[in-house]
Protein backbone atom coordinates (compact mmCIF):
# COMPACT_ATOMS: atom_id res chain seq x y z
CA UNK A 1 4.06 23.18 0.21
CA UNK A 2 0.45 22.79 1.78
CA UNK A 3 -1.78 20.65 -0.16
CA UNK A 4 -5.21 22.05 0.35
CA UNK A 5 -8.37 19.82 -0.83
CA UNK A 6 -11.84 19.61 -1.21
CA UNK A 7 -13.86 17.54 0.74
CA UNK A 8 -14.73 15.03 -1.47
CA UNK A 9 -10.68 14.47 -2.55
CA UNK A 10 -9.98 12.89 1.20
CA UNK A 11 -10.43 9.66 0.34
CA UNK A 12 -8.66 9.66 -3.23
CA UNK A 13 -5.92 11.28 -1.13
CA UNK A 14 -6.24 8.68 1.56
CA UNK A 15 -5.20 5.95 -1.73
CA UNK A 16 -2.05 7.75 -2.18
CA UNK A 17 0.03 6.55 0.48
CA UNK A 18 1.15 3.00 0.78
CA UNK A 19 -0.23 0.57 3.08
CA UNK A 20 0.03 -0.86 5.58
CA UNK A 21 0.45 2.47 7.06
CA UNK A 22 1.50 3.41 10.69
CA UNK A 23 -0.27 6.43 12.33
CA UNK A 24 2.51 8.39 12.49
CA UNK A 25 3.91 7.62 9.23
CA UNK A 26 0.51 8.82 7.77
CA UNK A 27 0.37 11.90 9.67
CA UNK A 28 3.55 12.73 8.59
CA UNK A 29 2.22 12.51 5.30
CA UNK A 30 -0.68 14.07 5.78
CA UNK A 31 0.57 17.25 7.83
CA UNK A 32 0.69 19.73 4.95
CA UNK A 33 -2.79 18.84 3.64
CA UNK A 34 -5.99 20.24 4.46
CA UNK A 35 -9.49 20.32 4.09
CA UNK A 36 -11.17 23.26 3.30
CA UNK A 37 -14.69 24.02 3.47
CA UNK A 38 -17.14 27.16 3.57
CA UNK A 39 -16.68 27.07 7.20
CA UNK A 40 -13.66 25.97 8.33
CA UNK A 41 -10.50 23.62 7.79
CA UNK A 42 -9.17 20.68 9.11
CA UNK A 43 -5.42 19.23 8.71
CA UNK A 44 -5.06 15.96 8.13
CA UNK A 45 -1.94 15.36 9.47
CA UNK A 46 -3.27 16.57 13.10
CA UNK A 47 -6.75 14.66 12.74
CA UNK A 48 -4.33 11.24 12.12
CA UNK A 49 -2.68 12.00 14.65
CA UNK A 50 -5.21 11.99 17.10
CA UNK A 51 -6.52 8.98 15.97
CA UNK A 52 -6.74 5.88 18.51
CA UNK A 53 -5.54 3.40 15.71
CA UNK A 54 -1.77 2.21 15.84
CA UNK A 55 -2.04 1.30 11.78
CA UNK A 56 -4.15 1.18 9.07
CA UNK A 57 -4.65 -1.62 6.45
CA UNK A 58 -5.86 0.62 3.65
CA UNK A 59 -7.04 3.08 2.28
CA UNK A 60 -10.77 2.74 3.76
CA UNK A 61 -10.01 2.22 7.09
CA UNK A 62 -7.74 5.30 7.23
CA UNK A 63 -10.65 7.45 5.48
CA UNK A 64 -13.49 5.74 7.65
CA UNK A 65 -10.84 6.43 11.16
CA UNK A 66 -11.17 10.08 10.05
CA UNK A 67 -14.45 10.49 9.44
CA UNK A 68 -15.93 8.97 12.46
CA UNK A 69 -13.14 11.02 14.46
CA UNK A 70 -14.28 14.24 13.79
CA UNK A 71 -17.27 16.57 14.91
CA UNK A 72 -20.36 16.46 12.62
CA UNK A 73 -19.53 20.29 11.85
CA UNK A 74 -16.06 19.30 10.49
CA UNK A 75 -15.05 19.79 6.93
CA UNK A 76 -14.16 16.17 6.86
CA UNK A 77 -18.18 15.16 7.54
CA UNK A 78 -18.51 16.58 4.00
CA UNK A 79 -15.82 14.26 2.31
């Protein structure tokens, strides 16, 4: 079942999983959510998955890794 979210619920979703988190563990977790916006949608899971970091200490640093990964027309840029 696909989670989809608005783009201010990333981070609260981000707070969900238990830390410390490896990438791929949170990808896995994250690979039926996305983020929907008026022009477009992003997946989580994919976006983690792409991301340089090995692991992630919290909650923040996951959400911050995500941010700064995507393109400044991303859904995510809204979050």
């Amino acid at each position: 079942m696909d989670d989809s979210l608005r783009t201010g619920e990333v981070k609260a979703h981000c707070e969900r999983l238990e830390y410390p988190v490896m990438r791929a563990d949170a990808a896995a977790a994250l690979a039926d959510v996305t983020v929907d916006a008026a022009d477009g949608e992003t997946n989580l899971g994919v976006v983690v998955s792409e991301l340089d970091r090995d692991s992630f200490t919290g909650p923040n640093e996951l959400y911050d890794a995500l941010v700064s990964s995507v393109d400044d027309d991303s859904p995510l840029r809204g979050a």
